[in-house]
Structures are given as C-alpha cells and as structure tokens.
PDB file of N, CA and C in Angstrom:
ATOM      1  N   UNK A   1       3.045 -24.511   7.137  1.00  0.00           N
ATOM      2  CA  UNK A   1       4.185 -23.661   7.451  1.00  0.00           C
ATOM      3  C   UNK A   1       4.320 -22.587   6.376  1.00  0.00           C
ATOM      4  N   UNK A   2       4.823 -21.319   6.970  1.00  0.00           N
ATOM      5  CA  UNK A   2       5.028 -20.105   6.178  1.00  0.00           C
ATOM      6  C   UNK A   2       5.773 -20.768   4.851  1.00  0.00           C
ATOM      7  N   UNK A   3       5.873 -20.624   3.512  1.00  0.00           N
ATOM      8  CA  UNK A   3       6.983 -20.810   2.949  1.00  0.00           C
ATOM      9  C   UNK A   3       8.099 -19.543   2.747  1.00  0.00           C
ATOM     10  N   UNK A   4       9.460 -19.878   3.762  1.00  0.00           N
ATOM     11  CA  UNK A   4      10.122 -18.900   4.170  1.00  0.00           C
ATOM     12  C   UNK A   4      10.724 -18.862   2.825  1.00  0.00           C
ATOM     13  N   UNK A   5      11.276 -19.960   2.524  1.00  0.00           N
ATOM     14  CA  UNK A   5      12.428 -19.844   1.394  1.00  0.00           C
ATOM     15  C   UNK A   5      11.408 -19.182   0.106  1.00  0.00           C
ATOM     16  N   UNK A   6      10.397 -19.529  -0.146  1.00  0.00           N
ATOM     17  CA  UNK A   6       9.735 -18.643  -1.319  1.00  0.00           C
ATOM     18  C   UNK A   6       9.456 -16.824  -1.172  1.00  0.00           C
ATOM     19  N   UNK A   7       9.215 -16.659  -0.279  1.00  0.00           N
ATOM     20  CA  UNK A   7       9.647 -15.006   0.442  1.00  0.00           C
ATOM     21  C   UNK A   7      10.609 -14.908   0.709  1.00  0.00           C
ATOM     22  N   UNK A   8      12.234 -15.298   0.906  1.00  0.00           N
ATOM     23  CA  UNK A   8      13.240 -14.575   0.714  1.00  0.00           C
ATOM     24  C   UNK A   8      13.780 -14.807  -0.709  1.00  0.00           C
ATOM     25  N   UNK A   9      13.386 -15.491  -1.571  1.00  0.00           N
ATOM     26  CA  UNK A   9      13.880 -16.280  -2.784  1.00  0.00           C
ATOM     27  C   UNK A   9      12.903 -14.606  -3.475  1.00  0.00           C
ATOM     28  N   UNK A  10      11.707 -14.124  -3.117  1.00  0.00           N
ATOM     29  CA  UNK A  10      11.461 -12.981  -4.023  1.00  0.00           C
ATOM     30  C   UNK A  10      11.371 -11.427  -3.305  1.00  0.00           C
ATOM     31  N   UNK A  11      12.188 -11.609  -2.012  1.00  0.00           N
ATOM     32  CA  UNK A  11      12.195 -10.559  -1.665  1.00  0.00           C
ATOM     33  C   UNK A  11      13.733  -9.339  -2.112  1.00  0.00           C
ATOM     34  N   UNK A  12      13.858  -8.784  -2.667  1.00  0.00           N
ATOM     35  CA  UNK A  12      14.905  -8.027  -2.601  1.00  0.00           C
ATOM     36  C   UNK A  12      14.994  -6.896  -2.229  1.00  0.00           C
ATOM     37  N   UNK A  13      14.467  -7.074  -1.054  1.00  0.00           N
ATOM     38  CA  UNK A  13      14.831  -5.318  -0.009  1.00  0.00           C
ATOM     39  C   UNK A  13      14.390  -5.906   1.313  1.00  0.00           C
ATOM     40  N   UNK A  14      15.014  -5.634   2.409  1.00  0.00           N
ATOM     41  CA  UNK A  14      15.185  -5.913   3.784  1.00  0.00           C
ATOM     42  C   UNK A  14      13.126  -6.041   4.437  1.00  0.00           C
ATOM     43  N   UNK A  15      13.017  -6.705   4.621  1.00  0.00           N
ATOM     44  CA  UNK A  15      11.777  -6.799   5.706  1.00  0.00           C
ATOM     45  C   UNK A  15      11.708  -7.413   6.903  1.00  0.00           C
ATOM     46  N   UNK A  16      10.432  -7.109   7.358  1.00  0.00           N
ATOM     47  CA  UNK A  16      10.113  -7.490   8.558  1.00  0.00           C
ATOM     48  C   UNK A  16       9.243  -8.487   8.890  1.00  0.00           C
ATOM     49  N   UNK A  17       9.348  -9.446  10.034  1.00  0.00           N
ATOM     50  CA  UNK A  17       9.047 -10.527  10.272  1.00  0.00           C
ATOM     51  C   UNK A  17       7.967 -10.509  11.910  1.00  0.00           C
ATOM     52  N   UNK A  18       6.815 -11.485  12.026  1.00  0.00           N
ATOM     53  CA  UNK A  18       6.431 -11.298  12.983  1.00  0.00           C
ATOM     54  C   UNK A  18       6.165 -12.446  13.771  1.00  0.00           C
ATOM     55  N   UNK A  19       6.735 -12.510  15.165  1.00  0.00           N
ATOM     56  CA  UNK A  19       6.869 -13.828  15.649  1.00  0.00           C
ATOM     57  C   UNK A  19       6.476 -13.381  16.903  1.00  0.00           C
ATOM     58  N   UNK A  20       5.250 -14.611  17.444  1.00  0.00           N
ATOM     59  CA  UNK A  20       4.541 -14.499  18.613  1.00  0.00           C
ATOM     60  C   UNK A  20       5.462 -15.083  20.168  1.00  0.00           C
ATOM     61  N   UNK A  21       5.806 -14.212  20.701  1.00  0.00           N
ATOM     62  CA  UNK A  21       6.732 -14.685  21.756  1.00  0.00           C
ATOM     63  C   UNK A  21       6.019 -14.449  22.932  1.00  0.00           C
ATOM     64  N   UNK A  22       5.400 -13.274  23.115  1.00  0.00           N
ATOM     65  CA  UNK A  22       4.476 -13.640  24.354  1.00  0.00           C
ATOM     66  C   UNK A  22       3.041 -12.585  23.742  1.00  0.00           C
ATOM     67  N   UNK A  23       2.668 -12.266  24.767  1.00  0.00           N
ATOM     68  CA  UNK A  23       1.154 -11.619  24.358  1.00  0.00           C
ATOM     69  C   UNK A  23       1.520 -10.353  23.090  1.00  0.00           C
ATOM     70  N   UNK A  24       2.881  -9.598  23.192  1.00  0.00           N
ATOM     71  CA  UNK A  24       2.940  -8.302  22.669  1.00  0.00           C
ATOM     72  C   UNK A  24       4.029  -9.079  21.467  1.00  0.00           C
ATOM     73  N   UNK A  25       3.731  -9.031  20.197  1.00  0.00           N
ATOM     74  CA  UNK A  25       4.236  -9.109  18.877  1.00  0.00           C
ATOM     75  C   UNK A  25       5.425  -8.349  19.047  1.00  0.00           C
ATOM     76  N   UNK A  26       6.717  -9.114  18.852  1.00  0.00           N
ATOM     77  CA  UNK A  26       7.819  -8.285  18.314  1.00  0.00           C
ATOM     78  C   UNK A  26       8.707  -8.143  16.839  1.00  0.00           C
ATOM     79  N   UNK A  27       8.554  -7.596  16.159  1.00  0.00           N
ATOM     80  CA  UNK A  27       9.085  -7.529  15.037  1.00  0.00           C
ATOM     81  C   UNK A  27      10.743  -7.889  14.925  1.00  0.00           C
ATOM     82  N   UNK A  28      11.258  -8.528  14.042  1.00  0.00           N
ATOM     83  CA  UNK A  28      12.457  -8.897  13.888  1.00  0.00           C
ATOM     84  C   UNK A  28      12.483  -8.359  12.108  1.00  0.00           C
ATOM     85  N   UNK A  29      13.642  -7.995  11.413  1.00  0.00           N
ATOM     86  CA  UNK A  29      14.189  -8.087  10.411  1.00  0.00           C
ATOM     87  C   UNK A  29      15.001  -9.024   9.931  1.00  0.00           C
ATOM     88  N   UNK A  30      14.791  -8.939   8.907  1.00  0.00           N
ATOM     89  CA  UNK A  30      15.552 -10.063   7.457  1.00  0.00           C
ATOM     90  C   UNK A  30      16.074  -9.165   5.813  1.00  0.00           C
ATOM     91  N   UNK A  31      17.293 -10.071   6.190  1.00  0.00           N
ATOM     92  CA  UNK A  31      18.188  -9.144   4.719  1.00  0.00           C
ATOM     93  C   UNK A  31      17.892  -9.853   3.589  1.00  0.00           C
ATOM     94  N   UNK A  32      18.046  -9.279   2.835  1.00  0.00           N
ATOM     95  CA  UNK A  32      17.165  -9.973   1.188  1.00  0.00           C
ATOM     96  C   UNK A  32      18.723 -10.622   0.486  1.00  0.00           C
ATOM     97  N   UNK A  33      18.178 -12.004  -0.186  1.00  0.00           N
ATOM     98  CA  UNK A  33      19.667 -12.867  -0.411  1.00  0.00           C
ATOM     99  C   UNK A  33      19.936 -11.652  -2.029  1.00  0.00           C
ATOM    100  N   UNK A  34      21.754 -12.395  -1.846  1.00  0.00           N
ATOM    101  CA  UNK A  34      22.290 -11.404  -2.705  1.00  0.00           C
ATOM    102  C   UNK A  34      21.253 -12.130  -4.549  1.00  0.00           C
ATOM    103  N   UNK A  35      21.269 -13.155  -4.366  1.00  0.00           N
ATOM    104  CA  UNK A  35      20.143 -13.880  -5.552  1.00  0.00           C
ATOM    105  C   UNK A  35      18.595 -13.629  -5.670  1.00  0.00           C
ATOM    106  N   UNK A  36      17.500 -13.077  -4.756  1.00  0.00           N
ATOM    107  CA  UNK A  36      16.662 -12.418  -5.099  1.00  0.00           C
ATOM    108  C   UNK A  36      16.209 -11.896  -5.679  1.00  0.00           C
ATOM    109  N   UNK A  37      14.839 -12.459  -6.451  1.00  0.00           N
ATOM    110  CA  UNK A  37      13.941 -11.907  -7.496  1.00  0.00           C
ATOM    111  C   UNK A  37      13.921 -10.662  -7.933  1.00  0.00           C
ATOM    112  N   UNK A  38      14.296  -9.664  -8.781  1.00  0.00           N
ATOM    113  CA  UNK A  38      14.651  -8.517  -8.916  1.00  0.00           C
ATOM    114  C   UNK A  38      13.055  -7.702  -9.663  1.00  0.00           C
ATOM    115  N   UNK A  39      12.745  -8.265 -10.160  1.00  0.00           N
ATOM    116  CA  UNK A  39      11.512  -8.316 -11.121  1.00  0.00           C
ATOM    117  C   UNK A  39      10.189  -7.798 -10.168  1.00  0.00           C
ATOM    118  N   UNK A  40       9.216  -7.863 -11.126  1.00  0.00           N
ATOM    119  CA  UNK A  40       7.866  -7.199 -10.808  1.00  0.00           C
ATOM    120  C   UNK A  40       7.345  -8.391  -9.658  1.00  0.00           C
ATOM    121  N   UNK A  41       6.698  -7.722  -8.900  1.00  0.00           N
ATOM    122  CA  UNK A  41       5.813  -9.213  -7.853  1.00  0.00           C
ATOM    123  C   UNK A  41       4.386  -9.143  -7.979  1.00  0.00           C
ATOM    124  N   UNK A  42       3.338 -10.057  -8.453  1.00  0.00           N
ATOM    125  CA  UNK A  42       2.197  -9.459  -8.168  1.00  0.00           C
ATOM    126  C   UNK A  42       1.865 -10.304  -7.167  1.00  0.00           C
ATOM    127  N   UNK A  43       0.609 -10.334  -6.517  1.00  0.00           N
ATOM    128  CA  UNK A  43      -0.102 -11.714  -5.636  1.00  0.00           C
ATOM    129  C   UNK A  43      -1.128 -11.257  -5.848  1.00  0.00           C
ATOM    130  N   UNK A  44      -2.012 -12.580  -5.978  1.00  0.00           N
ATOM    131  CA  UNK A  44      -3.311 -12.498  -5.761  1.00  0.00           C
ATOM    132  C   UNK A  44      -4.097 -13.337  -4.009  1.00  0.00           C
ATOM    133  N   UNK A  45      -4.960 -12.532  -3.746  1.00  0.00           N
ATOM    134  CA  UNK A  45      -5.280 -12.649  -2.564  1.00  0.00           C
ATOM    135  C   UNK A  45      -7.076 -12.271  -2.877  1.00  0.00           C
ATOM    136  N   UNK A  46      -7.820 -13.264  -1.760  1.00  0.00           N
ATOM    137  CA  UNK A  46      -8.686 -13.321  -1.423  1.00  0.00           C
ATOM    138  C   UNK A  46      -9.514 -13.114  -0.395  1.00  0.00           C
ATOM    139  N   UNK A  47     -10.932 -13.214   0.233  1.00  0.00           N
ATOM    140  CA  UNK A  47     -11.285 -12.981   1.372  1.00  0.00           C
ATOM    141  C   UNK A  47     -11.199 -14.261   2.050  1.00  0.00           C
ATOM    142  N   UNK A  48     -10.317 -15.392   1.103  1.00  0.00           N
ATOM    143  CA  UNK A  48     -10.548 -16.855   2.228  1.00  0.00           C
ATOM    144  C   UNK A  48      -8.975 -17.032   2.854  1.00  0.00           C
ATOM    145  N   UNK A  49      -8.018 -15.883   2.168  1.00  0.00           N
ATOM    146  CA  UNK A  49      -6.684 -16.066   2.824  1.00  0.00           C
ATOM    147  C   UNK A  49      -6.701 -15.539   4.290  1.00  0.00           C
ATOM    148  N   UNK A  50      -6.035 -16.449   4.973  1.00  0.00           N
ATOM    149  CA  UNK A  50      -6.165 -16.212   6.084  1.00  0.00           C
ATOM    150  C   UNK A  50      -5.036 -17.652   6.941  1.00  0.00           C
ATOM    151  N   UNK A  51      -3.906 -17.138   7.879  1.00  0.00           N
ATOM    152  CA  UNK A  51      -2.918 -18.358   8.348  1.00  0.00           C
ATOM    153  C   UNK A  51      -1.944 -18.057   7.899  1.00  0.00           C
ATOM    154  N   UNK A  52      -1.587 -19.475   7.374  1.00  0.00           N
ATOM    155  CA  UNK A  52      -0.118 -19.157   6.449  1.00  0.00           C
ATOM    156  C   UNK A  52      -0.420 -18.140   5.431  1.00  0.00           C
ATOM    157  N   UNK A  53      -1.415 -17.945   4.581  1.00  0.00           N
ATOM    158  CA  UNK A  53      -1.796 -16.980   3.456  1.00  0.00           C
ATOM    159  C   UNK A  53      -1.316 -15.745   4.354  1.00  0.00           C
ATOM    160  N   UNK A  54      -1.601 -14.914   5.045  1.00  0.00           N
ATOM    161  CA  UNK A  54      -1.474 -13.688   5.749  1.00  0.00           C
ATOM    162  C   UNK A  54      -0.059 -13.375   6.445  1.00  0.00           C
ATOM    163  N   UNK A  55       0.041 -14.996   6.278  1.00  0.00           N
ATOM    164  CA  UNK A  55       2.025 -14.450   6.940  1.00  0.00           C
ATOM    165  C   UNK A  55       2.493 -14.511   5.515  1.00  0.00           C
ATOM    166  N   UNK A  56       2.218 -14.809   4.348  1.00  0.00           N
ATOM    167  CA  UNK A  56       3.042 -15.250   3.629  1.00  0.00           C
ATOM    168  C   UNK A  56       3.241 -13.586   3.159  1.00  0.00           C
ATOM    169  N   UNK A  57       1.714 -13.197   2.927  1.00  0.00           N
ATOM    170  CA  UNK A  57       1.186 -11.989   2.127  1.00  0.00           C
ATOM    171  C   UNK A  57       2.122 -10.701   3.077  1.00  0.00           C
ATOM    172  N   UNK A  58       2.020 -10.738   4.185  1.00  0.00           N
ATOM    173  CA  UNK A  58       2.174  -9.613   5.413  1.00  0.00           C
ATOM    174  C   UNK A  58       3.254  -8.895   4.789  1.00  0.00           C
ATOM    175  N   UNK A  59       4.533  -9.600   5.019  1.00  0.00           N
ATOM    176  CA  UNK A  59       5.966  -9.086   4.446  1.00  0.00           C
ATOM    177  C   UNK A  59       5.870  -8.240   3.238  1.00  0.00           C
ATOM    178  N   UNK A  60       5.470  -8.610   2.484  1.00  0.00           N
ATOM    179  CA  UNK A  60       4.956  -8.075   0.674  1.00  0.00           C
ATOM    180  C   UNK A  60       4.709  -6.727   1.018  1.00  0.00           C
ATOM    181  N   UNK A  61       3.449  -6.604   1.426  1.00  0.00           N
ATOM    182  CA  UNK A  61       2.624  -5.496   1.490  1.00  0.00           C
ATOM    183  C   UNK A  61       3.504  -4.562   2.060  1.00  0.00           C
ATOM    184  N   UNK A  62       3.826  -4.568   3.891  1.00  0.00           N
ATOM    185  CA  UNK A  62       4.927  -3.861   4.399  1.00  0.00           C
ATOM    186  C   UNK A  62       5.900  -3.615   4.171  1.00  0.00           C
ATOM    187  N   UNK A  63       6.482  -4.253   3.054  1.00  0.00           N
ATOM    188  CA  UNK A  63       7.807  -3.679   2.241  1.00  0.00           C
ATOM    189  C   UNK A  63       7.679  -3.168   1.085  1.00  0.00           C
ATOM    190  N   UNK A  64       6.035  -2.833   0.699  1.00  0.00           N
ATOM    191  CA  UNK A  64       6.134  -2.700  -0.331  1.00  0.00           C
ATOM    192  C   UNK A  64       6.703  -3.410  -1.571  1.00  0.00           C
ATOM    193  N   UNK A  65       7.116  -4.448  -1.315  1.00  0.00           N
ATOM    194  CA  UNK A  65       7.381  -5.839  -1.943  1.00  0.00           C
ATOM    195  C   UNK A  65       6.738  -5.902  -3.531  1.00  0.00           C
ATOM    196  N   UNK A  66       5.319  -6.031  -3.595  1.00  0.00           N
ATOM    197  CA  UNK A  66       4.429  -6.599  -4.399  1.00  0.00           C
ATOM    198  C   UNK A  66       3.209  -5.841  -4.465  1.00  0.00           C
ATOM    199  N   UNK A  67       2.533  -5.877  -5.388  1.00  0.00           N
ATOM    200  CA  UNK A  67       1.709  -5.476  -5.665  1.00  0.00           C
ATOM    201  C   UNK A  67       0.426  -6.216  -5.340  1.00  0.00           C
ATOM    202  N   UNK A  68      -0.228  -6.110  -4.521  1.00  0.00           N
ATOM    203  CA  UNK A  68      -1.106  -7.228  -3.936  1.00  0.00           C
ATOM    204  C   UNK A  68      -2.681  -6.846  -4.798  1.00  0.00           C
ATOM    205  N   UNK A  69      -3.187  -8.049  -5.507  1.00  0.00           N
ATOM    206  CA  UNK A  69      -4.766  -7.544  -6.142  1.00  0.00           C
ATOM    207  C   UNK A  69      -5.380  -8.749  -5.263  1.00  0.00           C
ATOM    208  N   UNK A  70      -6.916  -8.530  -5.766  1.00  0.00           N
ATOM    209  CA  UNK A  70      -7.587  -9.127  -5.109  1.00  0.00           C
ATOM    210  C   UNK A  70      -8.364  -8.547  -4.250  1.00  0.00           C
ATOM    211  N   UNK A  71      -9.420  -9.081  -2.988  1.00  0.00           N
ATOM    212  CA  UNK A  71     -10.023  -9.090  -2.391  1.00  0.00           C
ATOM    213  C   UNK A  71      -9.438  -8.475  -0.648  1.00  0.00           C
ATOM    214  N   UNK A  72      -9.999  -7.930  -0.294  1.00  0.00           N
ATOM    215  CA  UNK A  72      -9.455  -7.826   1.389  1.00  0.00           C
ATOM    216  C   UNK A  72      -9.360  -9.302   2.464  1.00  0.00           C
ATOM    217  N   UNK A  73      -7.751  -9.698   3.068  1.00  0.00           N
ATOM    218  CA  UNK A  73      -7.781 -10.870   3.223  1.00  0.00           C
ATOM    219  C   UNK A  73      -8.724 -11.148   4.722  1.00  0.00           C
ATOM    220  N   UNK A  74      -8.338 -11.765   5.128  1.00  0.00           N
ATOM    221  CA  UNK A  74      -9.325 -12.617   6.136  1.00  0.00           C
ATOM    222  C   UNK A  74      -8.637 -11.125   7.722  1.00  0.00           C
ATOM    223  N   UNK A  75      -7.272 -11.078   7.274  1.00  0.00           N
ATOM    224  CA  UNK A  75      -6.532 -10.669   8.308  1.00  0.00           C
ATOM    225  C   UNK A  75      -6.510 -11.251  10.129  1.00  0.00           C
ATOM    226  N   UNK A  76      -6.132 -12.244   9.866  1.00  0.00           N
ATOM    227  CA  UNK A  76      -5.654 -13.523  10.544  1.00  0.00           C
ATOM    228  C   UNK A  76      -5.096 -14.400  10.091  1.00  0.00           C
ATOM    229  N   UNK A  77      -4.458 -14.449  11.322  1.00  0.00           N
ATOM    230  CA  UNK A  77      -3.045 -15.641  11.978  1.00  0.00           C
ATOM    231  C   UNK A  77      -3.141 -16.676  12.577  1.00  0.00           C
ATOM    232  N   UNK A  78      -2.364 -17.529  12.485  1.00  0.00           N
ATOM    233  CA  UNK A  78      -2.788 -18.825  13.532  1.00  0.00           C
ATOM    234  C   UNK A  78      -3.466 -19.711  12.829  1.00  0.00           C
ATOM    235  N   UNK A  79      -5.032 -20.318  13.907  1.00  0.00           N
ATOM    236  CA  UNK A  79      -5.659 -21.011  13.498  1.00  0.00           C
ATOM    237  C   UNK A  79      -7.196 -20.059  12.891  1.00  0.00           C
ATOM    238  N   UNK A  80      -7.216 -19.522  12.053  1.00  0.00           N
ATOM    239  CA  UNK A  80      -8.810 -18.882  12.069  1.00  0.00           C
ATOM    240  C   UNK A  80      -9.797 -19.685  11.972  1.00  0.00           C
ATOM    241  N   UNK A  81     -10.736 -19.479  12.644  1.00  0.00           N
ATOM    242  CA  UNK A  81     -12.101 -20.359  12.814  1.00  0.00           C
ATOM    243  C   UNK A  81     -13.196 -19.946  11.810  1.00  0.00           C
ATOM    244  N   UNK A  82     -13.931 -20.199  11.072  1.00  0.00           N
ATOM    245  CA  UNK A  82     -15.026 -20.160  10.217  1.00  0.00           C
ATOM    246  C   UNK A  82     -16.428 -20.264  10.998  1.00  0.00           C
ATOM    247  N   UNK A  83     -17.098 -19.237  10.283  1.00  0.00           N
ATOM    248  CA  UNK A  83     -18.451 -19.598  10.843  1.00  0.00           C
ATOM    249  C   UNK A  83     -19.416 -19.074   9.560  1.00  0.00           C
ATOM    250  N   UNK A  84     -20.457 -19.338   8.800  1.00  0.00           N
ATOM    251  CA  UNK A  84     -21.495 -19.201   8.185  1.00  0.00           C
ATOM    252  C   UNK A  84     -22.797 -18.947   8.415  1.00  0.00           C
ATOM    253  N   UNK A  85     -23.094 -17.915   8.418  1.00  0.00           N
ATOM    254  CA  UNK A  85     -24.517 -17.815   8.451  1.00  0.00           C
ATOM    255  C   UNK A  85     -25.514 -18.471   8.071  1.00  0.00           C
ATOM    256  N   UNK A  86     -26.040 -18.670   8.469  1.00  0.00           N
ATOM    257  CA  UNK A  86     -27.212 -20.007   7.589  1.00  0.00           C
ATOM    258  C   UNK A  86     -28.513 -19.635   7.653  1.00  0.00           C
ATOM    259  N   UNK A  87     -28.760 -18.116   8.628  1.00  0.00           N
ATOM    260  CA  UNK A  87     -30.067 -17.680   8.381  1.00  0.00           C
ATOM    261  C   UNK A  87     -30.530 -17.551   7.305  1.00  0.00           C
TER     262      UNK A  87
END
C-alpha cells in the first residue's frame, strides 16, 4: 500500500492524486496538513521503482514537492511484470 500518511506528513502544498476508477484516470486533489514537513525533500529513485514506489514518487515530482535524484523509474503502476533477457 501507498504510504499515504508519509506523503501528506511531507507534503506542504496542495497535490494531486491518481485513482483508477474506470479505463480513463481521474485526478482528485489533497490539502497539505496544517503540520507538514516544511523543509528540503530529496528522494532517491531507481530503475527498479516501480508500484507503490511510483505512486509514492508521482505526487513529489508533480508538485514539485522534492527533488527527485537517481535513475529514471520503471514508470508503472499496479502490478509490473519483469522480464530479463538472457540472450
């Protein structure tokens, strides 16, 4: 599961949320608690984030939230499937 309470616990400016209701994604908003992390955010991210990692990360980025380093993530939701080359 997303950890919600750790993204509103460091969000302090209004974002957006994305919840699968039928085929077409609708965005919902969320107000940042009056106790929210005021401070610098960094995250680190990889090419194996991907699931909860990408919902957690999503909000950040689109609000400009955090400063995201690292790698380009998997960019997937859900369940992502793995596959390896083995040639």
């Amino acid at each position: 599961m997303t950890p919600q309470q750790l993204i509103a616990s460091l969000m302090n400016r209004p974002w957006r949320t994305w919840q699968q209701i039928t085929p077409a994604r609708q965005s919902q908003s969320r107000q940042p608690a009056k106790d929210a992390y005021s401070g610098r955010v960094f995250i680190l991210v990889d090419r194996f984030c991907g699931s909860a990692c990408e919902d957690f990360v999503m909000p950040f980025k689109d609000a400009g939230r955090a400063t995201i380093i690292g790698e380009t993530t998997q960019g997937s939701s859900g369940n992502p499937y793995r596959t390896w080359d083995t040639a």
